[in-house]
N, C-alpha and C. Protein backbone atom coordinates (compact mmCIF):
# COMPACT_ATOMS: atom_id res chain seq x y z
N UNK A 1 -70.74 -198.70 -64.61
CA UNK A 1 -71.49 -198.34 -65.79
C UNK A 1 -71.06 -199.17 -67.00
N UNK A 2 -69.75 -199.70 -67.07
CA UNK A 2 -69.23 -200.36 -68.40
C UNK A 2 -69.94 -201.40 -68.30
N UNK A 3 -70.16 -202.15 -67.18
CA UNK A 3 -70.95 -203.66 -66.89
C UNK A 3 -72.12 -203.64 -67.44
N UNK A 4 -72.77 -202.41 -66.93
CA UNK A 4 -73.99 -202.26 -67.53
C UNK A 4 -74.37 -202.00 -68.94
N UNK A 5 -73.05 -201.45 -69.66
CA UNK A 5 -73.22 -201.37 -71.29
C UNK A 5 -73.33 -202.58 -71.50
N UNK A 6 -71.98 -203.31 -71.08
CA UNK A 6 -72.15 -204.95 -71.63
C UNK A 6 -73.46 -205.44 -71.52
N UNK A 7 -73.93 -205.71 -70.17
CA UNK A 7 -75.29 -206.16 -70.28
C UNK A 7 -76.36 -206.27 -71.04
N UNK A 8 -76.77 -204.89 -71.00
CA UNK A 8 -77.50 -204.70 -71.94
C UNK A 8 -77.18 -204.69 -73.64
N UNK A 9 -75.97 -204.16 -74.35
CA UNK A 9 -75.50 -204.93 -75.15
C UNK A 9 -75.76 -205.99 -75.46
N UNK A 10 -75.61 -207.51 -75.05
CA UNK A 10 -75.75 -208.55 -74.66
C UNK A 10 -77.38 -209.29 -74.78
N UNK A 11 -78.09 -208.53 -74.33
CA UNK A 11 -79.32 -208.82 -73.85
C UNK A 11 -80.12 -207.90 -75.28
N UNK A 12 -79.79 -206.96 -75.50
CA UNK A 12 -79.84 -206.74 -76.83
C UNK A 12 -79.63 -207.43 -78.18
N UNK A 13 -78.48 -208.07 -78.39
CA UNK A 13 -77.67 -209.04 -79.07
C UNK A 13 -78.56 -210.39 -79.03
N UNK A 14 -79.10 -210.91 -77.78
CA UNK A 14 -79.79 -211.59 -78.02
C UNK A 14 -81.72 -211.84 -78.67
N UNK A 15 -81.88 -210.31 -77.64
CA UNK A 15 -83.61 -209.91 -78.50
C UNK A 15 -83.15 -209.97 -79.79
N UNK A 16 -82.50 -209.46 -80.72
CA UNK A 16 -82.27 -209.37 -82.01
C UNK A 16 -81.99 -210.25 -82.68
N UNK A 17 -82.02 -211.65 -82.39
CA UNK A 17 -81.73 -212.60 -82.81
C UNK A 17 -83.41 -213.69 -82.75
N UNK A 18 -84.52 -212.86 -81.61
CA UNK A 18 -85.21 -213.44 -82.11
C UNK A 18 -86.66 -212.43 -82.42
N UNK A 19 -86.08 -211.47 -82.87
CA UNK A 19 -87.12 -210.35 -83.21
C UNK A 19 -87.60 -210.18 -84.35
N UNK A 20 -88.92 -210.35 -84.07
CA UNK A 20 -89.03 -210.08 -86.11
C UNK A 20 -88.89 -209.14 -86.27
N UNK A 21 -88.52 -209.28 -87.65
CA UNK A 21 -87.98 -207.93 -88.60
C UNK A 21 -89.35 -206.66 -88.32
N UNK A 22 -90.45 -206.78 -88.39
CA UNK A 22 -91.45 -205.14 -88.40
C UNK A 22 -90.92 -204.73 -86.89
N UNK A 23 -90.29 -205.44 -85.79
CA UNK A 23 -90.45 -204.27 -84.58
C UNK A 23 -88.73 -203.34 -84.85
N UNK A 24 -87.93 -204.50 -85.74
CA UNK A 24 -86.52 -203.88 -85.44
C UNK A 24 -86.96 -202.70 -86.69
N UNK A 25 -87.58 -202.50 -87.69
CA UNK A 25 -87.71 -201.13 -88.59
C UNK A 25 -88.40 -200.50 -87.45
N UNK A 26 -89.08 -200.74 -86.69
CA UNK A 26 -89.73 -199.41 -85.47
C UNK A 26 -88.69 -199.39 -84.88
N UNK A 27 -87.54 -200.22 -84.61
CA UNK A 27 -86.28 -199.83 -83.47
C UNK A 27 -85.52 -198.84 -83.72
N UNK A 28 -85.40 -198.69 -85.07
CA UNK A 28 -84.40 -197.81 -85.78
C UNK A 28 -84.85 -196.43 -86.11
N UNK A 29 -86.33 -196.13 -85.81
CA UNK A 29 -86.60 -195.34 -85.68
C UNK A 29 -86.59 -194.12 -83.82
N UNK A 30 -86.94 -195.36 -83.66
CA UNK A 30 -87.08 -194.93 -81.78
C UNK A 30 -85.78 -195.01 -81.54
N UNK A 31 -84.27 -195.41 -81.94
CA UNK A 31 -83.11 -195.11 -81.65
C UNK A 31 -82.72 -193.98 -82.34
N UNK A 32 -83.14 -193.29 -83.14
CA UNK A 32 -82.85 -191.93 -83.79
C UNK A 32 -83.40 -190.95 -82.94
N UNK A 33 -84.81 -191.30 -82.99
CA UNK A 33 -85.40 -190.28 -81.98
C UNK A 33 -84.66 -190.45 -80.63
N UNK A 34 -84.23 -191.08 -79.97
CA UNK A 34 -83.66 -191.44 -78.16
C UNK A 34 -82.26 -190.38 -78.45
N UNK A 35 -81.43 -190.78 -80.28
CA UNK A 35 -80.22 -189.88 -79.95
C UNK A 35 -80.61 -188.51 -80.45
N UNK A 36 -81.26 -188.13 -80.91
CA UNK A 36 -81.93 -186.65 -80.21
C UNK A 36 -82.03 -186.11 -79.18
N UNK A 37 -82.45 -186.85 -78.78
CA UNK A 37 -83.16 -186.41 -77.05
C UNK A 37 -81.45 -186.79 -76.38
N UNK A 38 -80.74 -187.82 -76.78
CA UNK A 38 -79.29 -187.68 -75.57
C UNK A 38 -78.89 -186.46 -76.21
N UNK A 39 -78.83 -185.70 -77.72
CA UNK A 39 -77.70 -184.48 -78.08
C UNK A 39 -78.62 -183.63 -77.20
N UNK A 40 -79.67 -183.28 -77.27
CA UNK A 40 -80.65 -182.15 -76.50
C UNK A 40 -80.08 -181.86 -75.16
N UNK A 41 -80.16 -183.01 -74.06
CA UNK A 41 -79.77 -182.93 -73.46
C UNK A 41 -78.24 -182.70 -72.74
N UNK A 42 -77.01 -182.84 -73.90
CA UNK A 42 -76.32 -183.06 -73.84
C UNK A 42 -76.08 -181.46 -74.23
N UNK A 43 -76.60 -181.07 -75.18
CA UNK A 43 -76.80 -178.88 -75.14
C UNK A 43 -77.23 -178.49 -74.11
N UNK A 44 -78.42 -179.08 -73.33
CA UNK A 44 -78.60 -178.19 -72.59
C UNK A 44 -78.04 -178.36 -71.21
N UNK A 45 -76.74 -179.30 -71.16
CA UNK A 45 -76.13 -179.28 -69.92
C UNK A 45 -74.34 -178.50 -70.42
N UNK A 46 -74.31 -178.21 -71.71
CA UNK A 46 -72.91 -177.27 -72.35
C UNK A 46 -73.67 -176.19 -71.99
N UNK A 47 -74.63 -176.19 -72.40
CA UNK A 47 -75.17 -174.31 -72.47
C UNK A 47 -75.21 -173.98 -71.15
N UNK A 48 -75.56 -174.77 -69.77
CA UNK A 48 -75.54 -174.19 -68.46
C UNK A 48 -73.95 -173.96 -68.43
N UNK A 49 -72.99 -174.51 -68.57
CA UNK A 49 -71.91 -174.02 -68.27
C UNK A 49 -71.27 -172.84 -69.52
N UNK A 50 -71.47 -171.75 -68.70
CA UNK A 50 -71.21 -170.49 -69.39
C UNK A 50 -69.34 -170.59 -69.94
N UNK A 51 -69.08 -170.83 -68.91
CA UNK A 51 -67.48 -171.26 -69.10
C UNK A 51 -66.55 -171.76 -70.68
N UNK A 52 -67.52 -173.00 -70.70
CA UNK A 52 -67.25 -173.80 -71.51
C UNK A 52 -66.71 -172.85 -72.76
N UNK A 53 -67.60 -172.25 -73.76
CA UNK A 53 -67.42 -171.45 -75.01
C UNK A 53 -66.38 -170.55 -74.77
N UNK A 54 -65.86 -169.90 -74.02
CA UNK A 54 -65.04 -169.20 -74.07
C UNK A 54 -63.28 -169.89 -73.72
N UNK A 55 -63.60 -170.79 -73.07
CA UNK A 55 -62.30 -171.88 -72.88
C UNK A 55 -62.06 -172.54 -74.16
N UNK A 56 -63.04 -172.76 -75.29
CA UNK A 56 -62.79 -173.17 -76.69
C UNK A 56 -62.25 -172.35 -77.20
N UNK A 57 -62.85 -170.92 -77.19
CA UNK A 57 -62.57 -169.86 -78.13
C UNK A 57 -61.07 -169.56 -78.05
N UNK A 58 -60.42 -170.05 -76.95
CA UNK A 58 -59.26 -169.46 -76.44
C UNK A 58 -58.47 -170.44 -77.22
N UNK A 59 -58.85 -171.65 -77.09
CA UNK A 59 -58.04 -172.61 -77.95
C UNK A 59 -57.72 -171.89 -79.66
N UNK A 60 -58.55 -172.07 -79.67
CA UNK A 60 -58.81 -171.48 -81.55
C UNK A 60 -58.27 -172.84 -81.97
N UNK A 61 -57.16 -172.54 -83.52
CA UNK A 61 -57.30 -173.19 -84.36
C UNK A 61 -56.74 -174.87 -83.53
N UNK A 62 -56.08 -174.72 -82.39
CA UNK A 62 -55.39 -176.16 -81.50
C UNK A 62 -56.64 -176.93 -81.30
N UNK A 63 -57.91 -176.54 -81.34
CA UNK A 63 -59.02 -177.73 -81.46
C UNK A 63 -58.79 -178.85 -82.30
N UNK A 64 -58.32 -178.48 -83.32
CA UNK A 64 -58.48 -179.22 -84.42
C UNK A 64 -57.16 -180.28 -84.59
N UNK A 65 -56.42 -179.91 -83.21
CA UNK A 65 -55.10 -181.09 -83.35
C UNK A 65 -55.98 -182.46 -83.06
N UNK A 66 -56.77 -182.61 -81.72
CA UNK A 66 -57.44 -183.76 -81.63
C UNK A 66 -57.92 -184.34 -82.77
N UNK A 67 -58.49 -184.00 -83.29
CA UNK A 67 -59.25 -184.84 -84.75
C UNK A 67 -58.27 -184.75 -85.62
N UNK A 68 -57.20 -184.39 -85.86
CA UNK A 68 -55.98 -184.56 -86.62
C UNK A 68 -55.27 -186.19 -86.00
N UNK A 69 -54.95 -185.63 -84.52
CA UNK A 69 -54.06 -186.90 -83.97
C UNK A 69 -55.65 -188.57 -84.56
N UNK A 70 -56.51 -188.32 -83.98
CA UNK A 70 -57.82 -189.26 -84.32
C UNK A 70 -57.29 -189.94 -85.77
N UNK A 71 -57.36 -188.76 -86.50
CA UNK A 71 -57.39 -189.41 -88.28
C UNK A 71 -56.63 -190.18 -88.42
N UNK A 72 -54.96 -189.35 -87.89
CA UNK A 72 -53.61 -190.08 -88.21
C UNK A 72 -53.51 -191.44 -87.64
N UNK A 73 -53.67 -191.40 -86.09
CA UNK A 73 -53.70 -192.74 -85.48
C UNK A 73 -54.88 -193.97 -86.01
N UNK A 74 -56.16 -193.49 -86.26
CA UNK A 74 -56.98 -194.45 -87.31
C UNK A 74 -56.31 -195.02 -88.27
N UNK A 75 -55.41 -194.58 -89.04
CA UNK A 75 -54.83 -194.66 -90.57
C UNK A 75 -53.83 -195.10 -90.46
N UNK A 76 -53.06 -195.01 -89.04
CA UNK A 76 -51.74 -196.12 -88.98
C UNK A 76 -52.27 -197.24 -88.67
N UNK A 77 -53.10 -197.38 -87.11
CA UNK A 77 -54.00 -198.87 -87.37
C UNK A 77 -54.19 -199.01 -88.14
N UNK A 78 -54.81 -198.35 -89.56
CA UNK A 78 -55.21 -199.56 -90.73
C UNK A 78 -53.82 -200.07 -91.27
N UNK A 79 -52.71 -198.88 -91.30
CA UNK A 79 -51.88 -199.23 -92.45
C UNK A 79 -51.42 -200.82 -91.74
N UNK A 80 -50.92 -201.01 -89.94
CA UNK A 80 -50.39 -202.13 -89.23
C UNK A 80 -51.21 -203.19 -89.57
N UNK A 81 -52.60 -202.77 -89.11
CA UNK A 81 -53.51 -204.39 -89.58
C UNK A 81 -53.23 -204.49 -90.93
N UNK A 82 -52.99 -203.74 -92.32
CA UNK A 82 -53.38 -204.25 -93.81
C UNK A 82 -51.82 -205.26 -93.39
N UNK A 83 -50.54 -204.77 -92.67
CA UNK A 83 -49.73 -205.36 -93.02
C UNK A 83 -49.89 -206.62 -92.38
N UNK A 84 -50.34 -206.66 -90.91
CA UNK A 84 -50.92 -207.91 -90.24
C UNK A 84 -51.47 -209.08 -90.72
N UNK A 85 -52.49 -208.62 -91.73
CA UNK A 85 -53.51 -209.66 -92.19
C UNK A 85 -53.13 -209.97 -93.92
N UNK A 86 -51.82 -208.71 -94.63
CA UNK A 86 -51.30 -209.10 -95.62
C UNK A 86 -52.37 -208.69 -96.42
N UNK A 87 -53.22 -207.46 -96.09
CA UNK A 87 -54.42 -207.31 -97.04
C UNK A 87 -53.90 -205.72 -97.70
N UNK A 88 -54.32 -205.44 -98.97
CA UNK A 88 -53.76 -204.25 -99.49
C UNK A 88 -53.81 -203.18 -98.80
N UNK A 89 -52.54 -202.50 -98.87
CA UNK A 89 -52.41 -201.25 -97.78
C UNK A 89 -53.50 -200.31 -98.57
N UNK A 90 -53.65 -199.96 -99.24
CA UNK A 90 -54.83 -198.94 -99.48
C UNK A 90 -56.43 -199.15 -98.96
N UNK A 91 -56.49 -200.79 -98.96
CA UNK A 91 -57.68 -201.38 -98.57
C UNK A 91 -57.80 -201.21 -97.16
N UNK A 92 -56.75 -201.50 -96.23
CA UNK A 92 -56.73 -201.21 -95.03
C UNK A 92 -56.88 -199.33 -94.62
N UNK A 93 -56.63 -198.81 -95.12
CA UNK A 93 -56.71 -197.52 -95.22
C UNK A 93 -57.85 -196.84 -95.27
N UNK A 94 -58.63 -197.72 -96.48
CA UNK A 94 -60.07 -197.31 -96.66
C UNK A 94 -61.29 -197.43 -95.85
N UNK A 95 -60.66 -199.15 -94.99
CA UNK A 95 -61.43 -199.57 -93.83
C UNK A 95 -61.62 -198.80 -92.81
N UNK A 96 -60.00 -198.23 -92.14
CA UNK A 96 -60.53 -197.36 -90.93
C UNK A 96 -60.36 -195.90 -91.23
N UNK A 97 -60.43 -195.99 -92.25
CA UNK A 97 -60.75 -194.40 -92.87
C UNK A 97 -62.66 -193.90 -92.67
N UNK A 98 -62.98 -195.18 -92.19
CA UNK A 98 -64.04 -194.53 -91.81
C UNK A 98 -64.72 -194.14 -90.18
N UNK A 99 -63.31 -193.98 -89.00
CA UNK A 99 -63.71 -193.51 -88.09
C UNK A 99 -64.69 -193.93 -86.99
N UNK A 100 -65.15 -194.71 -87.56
CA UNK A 100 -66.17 -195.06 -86.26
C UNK A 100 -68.17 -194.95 -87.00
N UNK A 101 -67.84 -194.73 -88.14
CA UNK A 101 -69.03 -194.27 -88.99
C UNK A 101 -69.41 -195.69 -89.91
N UNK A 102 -70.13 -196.70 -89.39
CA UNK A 102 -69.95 -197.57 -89.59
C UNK A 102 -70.88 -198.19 -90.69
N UNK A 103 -71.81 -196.82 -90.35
CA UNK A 103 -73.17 -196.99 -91.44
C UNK A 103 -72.81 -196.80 -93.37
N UNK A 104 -72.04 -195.21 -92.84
CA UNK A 104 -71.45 -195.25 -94.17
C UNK A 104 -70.03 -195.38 -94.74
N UNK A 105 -69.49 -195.88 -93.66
CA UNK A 105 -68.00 -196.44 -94.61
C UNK A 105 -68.41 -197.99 -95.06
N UNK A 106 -69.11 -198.84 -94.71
CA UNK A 106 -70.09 -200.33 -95.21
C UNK A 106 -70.19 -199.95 -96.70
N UNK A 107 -70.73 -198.70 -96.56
CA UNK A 107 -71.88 -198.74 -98.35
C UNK A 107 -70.78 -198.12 -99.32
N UNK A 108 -69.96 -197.07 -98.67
CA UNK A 108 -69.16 -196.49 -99.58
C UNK A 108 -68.22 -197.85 -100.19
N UNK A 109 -67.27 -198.19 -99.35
CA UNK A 109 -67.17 -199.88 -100.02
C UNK A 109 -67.32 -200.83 -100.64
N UNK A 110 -68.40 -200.76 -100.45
CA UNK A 110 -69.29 -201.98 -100.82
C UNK A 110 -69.90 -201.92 -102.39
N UNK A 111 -70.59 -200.20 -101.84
CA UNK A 111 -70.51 -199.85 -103.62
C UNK A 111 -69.10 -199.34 -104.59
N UNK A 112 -68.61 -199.30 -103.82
CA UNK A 112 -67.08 -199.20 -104.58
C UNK A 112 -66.71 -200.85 -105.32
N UNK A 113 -67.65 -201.80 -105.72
CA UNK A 113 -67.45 -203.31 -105.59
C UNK A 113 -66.55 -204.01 -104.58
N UNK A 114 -66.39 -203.87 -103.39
CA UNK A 114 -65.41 -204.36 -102.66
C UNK A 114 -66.19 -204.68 -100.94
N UNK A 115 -67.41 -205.90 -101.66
CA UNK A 115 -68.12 -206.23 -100.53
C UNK A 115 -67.62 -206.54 -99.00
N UNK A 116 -66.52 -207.33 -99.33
CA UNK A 116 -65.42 -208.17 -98.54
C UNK A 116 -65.28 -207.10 -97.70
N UNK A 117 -64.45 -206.11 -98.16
CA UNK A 117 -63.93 -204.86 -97.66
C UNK A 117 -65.07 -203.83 -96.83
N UNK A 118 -66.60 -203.61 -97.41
CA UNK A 118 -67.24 -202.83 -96.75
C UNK A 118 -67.75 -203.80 -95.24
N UNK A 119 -67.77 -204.88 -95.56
CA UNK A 119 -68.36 -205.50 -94.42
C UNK A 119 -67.17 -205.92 -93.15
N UNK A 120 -66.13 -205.60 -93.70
CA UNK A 120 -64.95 -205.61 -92.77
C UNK A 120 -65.06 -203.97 -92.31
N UNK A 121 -65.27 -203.12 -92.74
CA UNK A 121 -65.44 -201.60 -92.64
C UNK A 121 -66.69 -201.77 -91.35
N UNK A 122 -67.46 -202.28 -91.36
CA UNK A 122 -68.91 -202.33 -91.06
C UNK A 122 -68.67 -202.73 -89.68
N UNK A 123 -68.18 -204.04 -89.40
CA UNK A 123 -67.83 -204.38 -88.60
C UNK A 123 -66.93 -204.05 -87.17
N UNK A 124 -65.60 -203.40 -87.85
CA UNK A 124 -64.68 -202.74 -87.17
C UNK A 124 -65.06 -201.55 -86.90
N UNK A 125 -66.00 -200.68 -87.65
CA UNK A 125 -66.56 -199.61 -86.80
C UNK A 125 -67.45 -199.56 -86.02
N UNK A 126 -68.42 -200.73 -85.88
CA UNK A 126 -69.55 -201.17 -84.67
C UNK A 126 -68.62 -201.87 -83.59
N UNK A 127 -67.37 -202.41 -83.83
CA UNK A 127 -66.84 -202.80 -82.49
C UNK A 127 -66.02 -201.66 -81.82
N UNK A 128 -65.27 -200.77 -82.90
CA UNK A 128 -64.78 -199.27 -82.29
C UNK A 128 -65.83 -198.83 -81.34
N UNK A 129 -66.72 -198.62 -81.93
CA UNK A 129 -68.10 -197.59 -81.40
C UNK A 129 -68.16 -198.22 -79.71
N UNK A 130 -68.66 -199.97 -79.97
CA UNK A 130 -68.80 -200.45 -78.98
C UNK A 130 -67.92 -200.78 -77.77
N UNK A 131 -66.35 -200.24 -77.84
CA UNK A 131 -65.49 -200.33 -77.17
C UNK A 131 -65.13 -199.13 -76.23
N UNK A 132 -65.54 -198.21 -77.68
CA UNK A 132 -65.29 -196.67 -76.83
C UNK A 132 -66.08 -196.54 -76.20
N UNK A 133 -67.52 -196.85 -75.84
CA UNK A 133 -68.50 -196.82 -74.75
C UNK A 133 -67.68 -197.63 -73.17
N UNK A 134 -67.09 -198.85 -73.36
CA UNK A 134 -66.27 -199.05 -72.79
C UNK A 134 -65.15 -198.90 -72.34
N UNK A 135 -64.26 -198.14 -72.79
CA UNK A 135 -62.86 -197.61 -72.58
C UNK A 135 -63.03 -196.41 -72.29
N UNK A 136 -64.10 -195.42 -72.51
CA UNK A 136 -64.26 -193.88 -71.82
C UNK A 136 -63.89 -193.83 -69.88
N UNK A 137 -64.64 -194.66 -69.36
CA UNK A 137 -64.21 -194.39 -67.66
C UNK A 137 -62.87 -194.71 -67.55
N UNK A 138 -62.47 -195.67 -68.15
CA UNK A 138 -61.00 -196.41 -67.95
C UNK A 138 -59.97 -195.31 -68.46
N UNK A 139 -60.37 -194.46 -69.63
CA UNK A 139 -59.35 -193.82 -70.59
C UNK A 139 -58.97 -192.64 -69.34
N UNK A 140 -60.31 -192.44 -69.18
CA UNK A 140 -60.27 -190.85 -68.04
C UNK A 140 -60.09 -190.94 -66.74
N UNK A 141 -60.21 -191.62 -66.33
CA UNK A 141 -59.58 -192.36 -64.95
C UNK A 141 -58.38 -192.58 -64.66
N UNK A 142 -57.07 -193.01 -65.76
CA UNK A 142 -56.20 -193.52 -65.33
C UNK A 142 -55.11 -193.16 -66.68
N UNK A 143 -55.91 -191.63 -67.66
CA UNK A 143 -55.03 -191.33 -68.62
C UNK A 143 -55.50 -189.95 -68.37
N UNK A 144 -56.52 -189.21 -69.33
CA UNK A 144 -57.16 -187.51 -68.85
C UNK A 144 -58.30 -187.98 -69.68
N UNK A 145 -59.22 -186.73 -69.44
CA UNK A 145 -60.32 -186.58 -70.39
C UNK A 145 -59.90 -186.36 -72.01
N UNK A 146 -59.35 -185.92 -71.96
CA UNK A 146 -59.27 -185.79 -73.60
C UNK A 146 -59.11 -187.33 -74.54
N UNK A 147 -58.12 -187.79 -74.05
CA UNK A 147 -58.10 -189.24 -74.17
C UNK A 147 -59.26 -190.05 -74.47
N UNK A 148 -60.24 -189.96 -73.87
CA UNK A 148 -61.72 -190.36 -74.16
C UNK A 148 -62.48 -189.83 -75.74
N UNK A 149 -61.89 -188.77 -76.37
CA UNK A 149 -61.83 -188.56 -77.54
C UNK A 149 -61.72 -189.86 -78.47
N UNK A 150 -60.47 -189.78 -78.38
CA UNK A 150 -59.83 -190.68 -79.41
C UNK A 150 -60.32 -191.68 -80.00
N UNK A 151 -60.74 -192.65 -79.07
CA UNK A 151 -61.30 -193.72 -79.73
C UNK A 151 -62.77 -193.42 -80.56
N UNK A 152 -63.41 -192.46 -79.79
CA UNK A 152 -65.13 -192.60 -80.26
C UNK A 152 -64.92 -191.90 -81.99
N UNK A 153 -64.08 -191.13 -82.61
CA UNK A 153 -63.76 -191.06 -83.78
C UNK A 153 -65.03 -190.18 -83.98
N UNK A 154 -65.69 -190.63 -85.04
CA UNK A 154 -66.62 -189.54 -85.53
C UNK A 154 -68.04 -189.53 -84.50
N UNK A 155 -67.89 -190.55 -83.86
CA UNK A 155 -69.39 -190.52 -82.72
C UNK A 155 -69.05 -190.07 -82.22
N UNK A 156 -68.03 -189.28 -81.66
CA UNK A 156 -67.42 -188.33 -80.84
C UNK A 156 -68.92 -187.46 -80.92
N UNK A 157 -69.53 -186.51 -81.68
CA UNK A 157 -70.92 -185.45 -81.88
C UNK A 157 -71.74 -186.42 -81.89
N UNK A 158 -72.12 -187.79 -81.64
CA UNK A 158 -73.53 -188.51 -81.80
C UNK A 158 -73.65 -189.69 -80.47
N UNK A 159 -73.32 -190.68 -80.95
CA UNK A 159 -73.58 -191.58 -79.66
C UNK A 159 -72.72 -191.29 -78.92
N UNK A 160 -71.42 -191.53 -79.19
CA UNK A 160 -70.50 -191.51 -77.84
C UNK A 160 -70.36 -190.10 -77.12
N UNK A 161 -71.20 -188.77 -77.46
CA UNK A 161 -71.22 -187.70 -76.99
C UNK A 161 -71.63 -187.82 -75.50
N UNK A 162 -72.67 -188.69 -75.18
CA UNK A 162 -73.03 -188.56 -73.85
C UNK A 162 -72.07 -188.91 -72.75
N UNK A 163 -72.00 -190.26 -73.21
CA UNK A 163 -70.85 -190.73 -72.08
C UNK A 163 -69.57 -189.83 -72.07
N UNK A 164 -68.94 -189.58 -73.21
CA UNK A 164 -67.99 -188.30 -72.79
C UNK A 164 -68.30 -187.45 -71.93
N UNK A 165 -69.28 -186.98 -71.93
CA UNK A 165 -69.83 -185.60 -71.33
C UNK A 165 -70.05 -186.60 -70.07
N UNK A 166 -70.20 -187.62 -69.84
CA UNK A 166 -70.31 -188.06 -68.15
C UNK A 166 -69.42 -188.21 -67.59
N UNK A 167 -68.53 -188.96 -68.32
CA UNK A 167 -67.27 -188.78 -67.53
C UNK A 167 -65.86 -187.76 -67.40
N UNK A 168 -66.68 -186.63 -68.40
CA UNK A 168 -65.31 -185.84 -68.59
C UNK A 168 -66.05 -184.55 -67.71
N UNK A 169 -65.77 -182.86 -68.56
CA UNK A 169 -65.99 -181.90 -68.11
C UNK A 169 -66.95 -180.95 -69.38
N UNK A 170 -67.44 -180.26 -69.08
CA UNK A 170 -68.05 -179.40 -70.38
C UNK A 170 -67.15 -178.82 -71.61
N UNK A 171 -65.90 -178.38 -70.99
CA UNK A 171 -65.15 -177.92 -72.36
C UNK A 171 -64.62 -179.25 -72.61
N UNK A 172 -64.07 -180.53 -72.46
CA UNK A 172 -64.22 -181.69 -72.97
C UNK A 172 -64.93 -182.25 -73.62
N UNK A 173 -66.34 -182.12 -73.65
CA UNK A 173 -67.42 -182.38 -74.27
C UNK A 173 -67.42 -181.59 -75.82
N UNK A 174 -67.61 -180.45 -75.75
CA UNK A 174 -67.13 -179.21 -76.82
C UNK A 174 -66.43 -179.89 -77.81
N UNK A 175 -65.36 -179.74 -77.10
CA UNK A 175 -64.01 -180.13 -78.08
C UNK A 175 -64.36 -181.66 -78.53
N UNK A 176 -64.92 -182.64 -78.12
CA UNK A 176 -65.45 -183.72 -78.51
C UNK A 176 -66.07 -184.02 -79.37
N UNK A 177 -67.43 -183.07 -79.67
CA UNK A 177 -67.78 -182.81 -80.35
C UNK A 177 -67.39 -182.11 -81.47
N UNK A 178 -66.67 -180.87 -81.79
CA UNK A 178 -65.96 -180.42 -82.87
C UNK A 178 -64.79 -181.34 -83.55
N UNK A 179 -64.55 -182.15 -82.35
CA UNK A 179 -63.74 -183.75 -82.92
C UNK A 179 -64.50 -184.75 -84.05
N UNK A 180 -65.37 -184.57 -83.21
CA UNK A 180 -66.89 -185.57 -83.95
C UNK A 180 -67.16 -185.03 -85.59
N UNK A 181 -67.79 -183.67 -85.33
CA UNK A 181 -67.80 -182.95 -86.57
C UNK A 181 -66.61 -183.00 -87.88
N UNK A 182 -65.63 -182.87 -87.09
CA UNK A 182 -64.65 -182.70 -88.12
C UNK A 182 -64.34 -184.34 -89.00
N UNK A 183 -64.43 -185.59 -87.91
CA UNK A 183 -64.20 -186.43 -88.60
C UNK A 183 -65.19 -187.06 -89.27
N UNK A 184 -66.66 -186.52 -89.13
CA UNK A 184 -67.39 -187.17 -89.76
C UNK A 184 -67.81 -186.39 -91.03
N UNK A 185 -67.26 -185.27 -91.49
CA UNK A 185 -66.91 -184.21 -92.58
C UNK A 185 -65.90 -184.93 -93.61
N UNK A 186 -64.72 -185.24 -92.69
CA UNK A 186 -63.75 -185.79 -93.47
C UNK A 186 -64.01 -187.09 -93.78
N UNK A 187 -64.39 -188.14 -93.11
CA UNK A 187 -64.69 -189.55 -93.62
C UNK A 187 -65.09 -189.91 -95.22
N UNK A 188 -66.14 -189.28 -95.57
CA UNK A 188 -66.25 -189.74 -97.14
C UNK A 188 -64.65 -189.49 -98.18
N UNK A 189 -64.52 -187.82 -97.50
CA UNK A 189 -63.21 -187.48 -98.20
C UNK A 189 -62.21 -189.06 -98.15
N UNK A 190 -61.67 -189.03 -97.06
CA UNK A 190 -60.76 -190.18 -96.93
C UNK A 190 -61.17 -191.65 -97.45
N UNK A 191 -62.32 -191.70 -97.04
CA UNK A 191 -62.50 -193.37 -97.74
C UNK A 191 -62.49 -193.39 -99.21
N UNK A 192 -62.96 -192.12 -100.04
CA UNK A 192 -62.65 -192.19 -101.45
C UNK A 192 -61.24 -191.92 -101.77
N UNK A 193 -60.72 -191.45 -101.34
CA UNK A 193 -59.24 -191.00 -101.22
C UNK A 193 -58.05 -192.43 -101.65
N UNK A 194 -58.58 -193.42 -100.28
CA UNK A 194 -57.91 -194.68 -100.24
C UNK A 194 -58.85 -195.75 -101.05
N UNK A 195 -59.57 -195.57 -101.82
CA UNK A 195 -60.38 -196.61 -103.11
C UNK A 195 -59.57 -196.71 -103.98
């Protein structure tokens, strides 16, 4: 299945390079509507497993360590790369303070005057996004399901919800999602935080 992300990835990467601009504003519409239809489906295969909700409930407030460990480990990568690349530790902070949310940690940036910075934001969260589609079979295969969390950051509840849910279990999925939620709640907090 990872081959096949690449692929198409790829083959994508290239239509878009020679597409005129009126079909890619219809693309962006028909990719909103498609991730509808994956969360839909992606409820109505939690809701058959009766199980699931009550294996959360039991957790209680320990849900919320995952998207804790997520934030913290995001925010040391930035602090290592700002020191890596010698770029201001707050700036690095602000970059992957946005989780995997790539749409709006770009603008928050950017309109913060710090173009440089949102389009480095922009970037590193479309290759997160695009990695964790790739590193989900590998993470859960040869580490656990939960692990498959981590990287997808706040797509944890949006794109990367499906493939979690394929390769993991239903209360994995759950908790993935309340991962998702929580960091994409907190993201504005944090990226204004580190401005």
């Amino acid at each position: 299945m990872s081959i096949a992300i690449l692929i198409v990835l790829a083959l994508g990467i290239l239509g878009g390079m020679y597409m005129p601009m009126e079909i890619a504003a219809f693309l962006d519409e028909a990719s909103s509507f498609m991730l509808l239809i994956l969360l839909f489906s992606v409820g109505i295969d939690l809701g058959l497993n009766r199980q699931v909700f009550s294996q959360v409930r039991q957790l209680g407030f320990r849900i919320l360590l995952i998207p804790l460990g997520v934030i913290l480990g995001s925010l040391c990568g930035g602090a290592i790369a700002a020191l890596i690349t010698q770029m201001h530790f707050k700036e690095g902070m602000a970059i992957t303070a946005g989780l995997g949310w790539y749409s709006l940690s770009g603008i928050i940036l950017t309109n913060a005057g710090n173009p440089v910075g949102g389009t480095i934001s922009f970037l590193s969260n479309v290759f997160r996004e695009m990695l964790t589609f790739i590193l989900i079979p590998f993470l859960v295969k040869y580490l656990n399901s939960y692990s498959a969390i981590a990287p997808a950051g706040a797509t944890a509840m949006d794109t990367t919800l499906g493939m979690i849910s394929k390769h993991t279990d239903g209360k994995t999925a759950v908790i993935a999602f309340m991962s998702g939620i929580t960091c994409t709640l907190l993201v504005p907090v944090l990226i204004q935080f580190f401005l």
